[in-house]
PDB file of N, CA and C in Angstrom:
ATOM      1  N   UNK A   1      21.092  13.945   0.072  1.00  0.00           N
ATOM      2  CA  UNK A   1      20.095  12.985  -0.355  1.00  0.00           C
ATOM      3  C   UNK A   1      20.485  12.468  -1.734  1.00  0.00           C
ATOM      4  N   UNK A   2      20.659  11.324  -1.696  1.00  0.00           N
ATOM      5  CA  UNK A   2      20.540  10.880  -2.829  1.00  0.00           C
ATOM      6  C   UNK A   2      19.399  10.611  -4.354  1.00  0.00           C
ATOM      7  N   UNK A   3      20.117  10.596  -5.062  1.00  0.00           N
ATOM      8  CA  UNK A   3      18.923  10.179  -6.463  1.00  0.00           C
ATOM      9  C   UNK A   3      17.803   9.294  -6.003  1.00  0.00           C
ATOM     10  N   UNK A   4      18.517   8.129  -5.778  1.00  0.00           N
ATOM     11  CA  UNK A   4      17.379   6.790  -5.476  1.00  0.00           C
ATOM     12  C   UNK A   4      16.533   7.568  -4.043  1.00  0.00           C
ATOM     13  N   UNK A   5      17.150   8.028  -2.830  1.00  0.00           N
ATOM     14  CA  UNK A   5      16.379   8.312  -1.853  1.00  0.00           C
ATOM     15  C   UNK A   5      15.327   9.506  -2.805  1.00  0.00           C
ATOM     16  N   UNK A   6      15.248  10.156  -3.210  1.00  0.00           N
ATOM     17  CA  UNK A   6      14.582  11.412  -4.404  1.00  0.00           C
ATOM     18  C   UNK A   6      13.671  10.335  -4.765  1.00  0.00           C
ATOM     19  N   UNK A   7      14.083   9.838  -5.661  1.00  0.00           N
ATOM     20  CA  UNK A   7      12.994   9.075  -6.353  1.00  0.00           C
ATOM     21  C   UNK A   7      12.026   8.177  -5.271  1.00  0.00           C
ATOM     22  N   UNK A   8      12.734   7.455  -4.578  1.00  0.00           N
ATOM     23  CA  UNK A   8      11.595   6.360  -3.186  1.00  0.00           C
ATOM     24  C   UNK A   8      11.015   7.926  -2.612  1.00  0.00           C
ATOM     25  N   UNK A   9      11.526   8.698  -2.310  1.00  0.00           N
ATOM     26  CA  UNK A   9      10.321  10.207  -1.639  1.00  0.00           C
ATOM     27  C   UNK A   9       9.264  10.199  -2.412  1.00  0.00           C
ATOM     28  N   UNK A  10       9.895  10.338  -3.591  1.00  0.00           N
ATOM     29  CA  UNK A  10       8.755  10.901  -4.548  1.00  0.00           C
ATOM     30  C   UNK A  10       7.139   9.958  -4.736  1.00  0.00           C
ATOM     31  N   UNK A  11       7.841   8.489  -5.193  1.00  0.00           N
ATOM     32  CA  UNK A  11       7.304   7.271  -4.893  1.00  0.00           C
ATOM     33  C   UNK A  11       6.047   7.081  -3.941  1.00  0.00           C
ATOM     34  N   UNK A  12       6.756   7.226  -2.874  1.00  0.00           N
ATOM     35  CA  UNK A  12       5.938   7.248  -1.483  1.00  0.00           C
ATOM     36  C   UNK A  12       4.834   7.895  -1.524  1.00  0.00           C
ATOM     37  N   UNK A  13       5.235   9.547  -1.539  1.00  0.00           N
ATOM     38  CA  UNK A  13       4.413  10.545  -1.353  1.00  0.00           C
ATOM     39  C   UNK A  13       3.176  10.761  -3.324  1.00  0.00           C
ATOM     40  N   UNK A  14       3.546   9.629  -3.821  1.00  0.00           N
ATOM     41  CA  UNK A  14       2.649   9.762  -4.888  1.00  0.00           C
ATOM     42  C   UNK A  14       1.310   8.544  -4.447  1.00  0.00           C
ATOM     43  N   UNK A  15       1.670   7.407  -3.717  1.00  0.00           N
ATOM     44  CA  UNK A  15       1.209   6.508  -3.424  1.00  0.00           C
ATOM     45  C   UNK A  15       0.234   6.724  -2.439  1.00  0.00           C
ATOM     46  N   UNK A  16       1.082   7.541  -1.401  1.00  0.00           N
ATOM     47  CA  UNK A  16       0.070   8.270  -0.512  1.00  0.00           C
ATOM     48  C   UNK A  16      -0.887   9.291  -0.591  1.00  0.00           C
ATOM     49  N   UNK A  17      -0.552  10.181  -1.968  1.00  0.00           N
ATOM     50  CA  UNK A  17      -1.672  10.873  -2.173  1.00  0.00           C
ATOM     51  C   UNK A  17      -2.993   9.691  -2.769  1.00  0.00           C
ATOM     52  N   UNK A  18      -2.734   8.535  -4.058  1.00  0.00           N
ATOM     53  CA  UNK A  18      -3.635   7.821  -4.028  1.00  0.00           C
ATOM     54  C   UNK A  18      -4.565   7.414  -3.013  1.00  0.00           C
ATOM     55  N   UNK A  19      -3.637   6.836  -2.087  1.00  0.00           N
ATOM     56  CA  UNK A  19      -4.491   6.361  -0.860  1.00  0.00           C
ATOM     57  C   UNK A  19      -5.498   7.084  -0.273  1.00  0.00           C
ATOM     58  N   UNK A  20      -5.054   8.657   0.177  1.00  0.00           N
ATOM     59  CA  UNK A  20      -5.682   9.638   0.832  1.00  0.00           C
ATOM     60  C   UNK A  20      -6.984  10.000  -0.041  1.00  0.00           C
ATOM     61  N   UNK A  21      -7.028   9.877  -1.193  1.00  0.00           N
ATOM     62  CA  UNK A  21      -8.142  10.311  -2.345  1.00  0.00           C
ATOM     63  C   UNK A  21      -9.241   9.074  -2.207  1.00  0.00           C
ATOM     64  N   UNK A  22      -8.166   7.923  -2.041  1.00  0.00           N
ATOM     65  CA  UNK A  22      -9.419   6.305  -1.891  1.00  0.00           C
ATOM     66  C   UNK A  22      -8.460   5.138  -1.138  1.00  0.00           C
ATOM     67  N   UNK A  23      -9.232   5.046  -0.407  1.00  0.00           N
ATOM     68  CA  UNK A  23      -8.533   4.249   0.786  1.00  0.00           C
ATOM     69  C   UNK A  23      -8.982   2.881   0.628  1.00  0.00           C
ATOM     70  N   UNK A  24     -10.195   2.930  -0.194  1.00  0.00           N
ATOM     71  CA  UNK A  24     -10.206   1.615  -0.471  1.00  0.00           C
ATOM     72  C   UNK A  24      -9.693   1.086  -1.370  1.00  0.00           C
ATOM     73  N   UNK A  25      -8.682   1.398  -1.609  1.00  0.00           N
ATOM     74  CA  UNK A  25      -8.257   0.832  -3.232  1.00  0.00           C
ATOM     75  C   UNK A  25      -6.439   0.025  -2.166  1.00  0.00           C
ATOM     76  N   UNK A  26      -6.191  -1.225  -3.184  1.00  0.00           N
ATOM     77  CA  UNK A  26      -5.424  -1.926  -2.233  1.00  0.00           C
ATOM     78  C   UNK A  26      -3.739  -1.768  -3.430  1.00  0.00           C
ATOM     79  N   UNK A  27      -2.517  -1.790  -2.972  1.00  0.00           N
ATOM     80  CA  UNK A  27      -1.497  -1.640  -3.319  1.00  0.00           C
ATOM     81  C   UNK A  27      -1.527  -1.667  -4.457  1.00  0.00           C
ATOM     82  N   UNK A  28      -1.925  -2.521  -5.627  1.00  0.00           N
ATOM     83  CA  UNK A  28      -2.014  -2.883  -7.266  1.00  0.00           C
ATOM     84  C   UNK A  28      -3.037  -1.534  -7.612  1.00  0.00           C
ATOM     85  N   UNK A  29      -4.193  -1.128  -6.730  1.00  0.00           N
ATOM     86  CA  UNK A  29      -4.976   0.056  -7.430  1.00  0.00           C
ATOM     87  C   UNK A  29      -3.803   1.300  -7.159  1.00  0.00           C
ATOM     88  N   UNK A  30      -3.214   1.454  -5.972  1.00  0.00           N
ATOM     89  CA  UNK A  30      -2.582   2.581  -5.493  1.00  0.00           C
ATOM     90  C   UNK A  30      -1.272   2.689  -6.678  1.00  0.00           C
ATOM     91  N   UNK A  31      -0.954   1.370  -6.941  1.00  0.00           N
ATOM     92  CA  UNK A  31       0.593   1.535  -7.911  1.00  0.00           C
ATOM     93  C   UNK A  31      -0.083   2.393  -8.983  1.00  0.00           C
ATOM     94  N   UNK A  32      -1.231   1.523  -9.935  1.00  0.00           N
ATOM     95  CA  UNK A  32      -1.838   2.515 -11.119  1.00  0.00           C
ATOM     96  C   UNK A  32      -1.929   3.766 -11.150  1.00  0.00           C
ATOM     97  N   UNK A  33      -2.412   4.001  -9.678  1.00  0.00           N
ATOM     98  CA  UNK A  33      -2.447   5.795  -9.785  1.00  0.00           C
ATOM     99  C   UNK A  33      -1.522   6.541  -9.718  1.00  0.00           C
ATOM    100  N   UNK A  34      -0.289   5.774  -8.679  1.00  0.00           N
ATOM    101  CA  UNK A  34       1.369   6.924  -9.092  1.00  0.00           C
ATOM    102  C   UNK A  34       1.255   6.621 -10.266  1.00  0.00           C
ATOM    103  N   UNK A  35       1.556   5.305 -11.083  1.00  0.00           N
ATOM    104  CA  UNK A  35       2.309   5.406 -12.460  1.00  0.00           C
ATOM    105  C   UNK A  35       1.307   6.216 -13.378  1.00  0.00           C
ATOM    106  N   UNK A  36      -0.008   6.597 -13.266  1.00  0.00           N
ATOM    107  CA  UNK A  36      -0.700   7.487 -13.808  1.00  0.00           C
ATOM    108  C   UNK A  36      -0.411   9.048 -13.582  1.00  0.00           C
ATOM    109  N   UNK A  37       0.185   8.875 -12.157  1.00  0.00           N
ATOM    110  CA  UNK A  37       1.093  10.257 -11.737  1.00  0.00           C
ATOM    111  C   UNK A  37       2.249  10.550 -12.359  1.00  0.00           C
ATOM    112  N   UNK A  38       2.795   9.502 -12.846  1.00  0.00           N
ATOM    113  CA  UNK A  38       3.893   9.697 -13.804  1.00  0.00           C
ATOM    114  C   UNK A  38       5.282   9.145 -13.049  1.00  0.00           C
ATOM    115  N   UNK A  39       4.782   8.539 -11.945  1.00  0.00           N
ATOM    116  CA  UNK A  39       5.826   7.538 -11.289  1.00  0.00           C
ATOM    117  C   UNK A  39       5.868   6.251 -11.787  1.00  0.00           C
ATOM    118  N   UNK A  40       7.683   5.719 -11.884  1.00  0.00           N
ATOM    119  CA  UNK A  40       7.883   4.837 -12.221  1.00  0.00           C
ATOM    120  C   UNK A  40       7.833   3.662 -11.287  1.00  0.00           C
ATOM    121  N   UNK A  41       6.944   2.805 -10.879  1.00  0.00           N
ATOM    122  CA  UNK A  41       7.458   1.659 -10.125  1.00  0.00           C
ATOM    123  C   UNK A  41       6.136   0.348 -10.423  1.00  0.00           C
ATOM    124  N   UNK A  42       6.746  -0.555  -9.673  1.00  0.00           N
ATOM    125  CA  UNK A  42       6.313  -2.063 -10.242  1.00  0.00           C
ATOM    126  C   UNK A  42       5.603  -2.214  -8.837  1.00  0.00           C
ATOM    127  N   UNK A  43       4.890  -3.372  -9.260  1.00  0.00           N
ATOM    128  CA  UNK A  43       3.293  -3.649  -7.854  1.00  0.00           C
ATOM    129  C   UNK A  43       4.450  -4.076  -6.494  1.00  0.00           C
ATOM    130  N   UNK A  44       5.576  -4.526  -6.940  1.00  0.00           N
ATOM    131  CA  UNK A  44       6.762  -4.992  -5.380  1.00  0.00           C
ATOM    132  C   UNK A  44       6.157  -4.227  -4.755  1.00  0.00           C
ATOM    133  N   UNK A  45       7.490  -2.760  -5.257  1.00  0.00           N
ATOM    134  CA  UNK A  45       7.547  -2.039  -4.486  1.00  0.00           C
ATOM    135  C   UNK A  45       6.566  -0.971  -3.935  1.00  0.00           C
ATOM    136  N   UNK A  46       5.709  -0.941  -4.718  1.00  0.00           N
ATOM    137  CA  UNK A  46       4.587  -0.453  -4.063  1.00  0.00           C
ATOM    138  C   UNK A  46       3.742  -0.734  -3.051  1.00  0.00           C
ATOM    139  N   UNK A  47       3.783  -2.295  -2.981  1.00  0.00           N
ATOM    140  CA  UNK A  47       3.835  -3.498  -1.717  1.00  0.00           C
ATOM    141  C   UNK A  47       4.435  -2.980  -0.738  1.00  0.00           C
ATOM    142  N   UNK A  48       5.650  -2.886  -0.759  1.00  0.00           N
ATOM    143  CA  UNK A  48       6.682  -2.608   0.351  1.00  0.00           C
ATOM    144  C   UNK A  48       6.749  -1.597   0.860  1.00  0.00           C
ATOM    145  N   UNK A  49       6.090  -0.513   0.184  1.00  0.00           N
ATOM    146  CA  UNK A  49       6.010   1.459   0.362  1.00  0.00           C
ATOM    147  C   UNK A  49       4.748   1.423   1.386  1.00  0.00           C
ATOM    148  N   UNK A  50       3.828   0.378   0.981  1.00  0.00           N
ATOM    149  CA  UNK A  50       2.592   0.592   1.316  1.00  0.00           C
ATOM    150  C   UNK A  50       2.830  -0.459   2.416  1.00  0.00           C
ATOM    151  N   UNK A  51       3.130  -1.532   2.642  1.00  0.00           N
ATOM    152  CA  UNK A  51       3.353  -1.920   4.045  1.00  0.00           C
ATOM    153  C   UNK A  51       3.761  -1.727   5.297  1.00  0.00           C
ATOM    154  N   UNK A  52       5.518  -0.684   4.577  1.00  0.00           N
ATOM    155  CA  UNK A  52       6.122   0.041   5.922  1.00  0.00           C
ATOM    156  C   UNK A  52       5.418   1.188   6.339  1.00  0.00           C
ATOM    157  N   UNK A  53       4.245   1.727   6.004  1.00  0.00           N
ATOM    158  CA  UNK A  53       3.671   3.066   6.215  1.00  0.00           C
ATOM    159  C   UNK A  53       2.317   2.459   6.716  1.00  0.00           C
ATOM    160  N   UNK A  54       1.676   1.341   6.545  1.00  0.00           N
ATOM    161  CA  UNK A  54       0.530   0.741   7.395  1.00  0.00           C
ATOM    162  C   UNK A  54      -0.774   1.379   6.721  1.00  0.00           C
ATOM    163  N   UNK A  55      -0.798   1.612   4.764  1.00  0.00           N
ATOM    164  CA  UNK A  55      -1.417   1.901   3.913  1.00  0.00           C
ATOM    165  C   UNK A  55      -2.183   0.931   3.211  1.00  0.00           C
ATOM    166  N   UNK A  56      -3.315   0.389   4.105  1.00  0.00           N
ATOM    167  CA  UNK A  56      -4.040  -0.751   3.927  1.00  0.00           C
ATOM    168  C   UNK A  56      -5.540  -0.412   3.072  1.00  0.00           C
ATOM    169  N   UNK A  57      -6.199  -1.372   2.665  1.00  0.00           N
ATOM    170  CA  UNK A  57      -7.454  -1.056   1.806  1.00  0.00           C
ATOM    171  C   UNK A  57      -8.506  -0.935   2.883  1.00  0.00           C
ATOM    172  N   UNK A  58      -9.337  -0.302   3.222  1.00  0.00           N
ATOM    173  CA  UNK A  58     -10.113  -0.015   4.045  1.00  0.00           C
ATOM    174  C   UNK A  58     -11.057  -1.535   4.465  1.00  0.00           C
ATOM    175  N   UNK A  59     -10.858  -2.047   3.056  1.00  0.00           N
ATOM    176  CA  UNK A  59     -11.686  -3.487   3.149  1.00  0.00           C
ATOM    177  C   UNK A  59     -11.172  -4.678   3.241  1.00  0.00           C
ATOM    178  N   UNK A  60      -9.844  -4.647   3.470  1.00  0.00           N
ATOM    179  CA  UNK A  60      -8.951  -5.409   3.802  1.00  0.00           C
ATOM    180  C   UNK A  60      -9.272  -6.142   5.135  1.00  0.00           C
ATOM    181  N   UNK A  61      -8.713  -7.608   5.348  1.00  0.00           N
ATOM    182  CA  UNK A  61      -9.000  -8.472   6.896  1.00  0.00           C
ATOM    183  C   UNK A  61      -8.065  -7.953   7.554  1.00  0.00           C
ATOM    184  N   UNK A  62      -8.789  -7.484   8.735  1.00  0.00           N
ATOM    185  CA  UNK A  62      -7.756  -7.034  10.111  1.00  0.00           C
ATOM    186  C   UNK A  62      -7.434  -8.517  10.721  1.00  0.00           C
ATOM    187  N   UNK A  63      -6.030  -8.412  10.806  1.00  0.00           N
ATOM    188  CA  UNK A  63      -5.538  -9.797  11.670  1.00  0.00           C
ATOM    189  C   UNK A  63      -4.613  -8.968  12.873  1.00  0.00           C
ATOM    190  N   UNK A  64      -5.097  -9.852  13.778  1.00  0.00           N
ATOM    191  CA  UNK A  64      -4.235  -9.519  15.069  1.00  0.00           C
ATOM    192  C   UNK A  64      -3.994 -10.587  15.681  1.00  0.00           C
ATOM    193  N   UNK A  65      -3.489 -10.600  16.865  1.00  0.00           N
ATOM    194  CA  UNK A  65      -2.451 -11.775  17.494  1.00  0.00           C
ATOM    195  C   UNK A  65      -3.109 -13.034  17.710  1.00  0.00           C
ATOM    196  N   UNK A  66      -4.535 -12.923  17.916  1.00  0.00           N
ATOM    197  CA  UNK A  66      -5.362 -13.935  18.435  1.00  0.00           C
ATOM    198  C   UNK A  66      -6.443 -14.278  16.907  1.00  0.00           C
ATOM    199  N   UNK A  67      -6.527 -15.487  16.576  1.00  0.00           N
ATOM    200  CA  UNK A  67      -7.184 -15.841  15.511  1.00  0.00           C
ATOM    201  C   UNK A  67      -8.116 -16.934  15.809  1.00  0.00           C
ATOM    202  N   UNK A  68      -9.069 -16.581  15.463  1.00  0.00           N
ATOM    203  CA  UNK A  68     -10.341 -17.741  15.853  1.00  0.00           C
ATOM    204  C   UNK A  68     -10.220 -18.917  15.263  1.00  0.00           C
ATOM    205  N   UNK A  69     -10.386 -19.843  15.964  1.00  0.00           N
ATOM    206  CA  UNK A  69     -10.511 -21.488  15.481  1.00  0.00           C
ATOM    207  C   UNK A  69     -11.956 -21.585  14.438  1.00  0.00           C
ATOM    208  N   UNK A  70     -11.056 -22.197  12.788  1.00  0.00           N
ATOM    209  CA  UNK A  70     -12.177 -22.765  12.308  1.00  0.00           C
ATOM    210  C   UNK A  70     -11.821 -24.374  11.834  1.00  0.00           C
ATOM    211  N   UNK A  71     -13.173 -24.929  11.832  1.00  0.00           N
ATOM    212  CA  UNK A  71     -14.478 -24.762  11.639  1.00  0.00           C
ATOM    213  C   UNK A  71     -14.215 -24.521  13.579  1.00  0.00           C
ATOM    214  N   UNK A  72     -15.623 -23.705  13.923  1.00  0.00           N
ATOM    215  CA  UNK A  72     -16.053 -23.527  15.272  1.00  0.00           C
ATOM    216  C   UNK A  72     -16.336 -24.713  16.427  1.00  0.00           C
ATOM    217  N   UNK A  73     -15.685 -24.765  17.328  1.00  0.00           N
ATOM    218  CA  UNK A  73     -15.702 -26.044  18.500  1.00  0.00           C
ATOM    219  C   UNK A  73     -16.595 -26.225  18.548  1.00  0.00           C
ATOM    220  N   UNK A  74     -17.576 -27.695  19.274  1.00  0.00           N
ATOM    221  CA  UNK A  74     -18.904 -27.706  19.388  1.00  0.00           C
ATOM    222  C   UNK A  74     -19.183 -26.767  20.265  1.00  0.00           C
TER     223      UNK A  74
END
C-alpha cells in the first residue's frame, strides 16, 4: 500500500465516521469534521470520497431516472 492509498484510507474512513455521527450534514459539513479530525483535504475531494461511497445528506433531492415535468400539464 502506498502513502497516498494510506492517506485516501484514512480520508475516507474519517469522512465516514462524520457522516455516521450526522447524516444530515452534506460533503462541505463532512470535510470540516475530518479536517477537525486532523485530516488534510479540500471540499473536491471530499466531494468525490463522498460520491463514490453514496454518502448523501439525508435532506438532500433524490433524483432517479424519471423526472416530473414542470410547470405541471393541464
Amino acid at each position: 500500500m502506498t502513502d497516498a492509498e494510506w492517506a485516501a484510507a484514512h480520508r475516507a474512513h474519517a469522512l465516514f465516521l462524520a457522516h455516521e455521527d450526522d447524516p444530515e450534514f452534506g460533503y462541505r459539513l463532512l470535510a470540516d469534521e475530518a479536517r477537525d479530525a486532523g485530516q488534510d483535504l479540500c471540499d473536491r475531494t471530499a466531494w468525490k470520497v463522498c460520491s463514490e461511497h453514496g454518502w448523501w445528506s439525508v435532506f438532500g433531492t433524490k433524483r432517479g431516472k424519471e423526472r416530473s415535468s414542470w410547470p405541471p400539464g393541464p
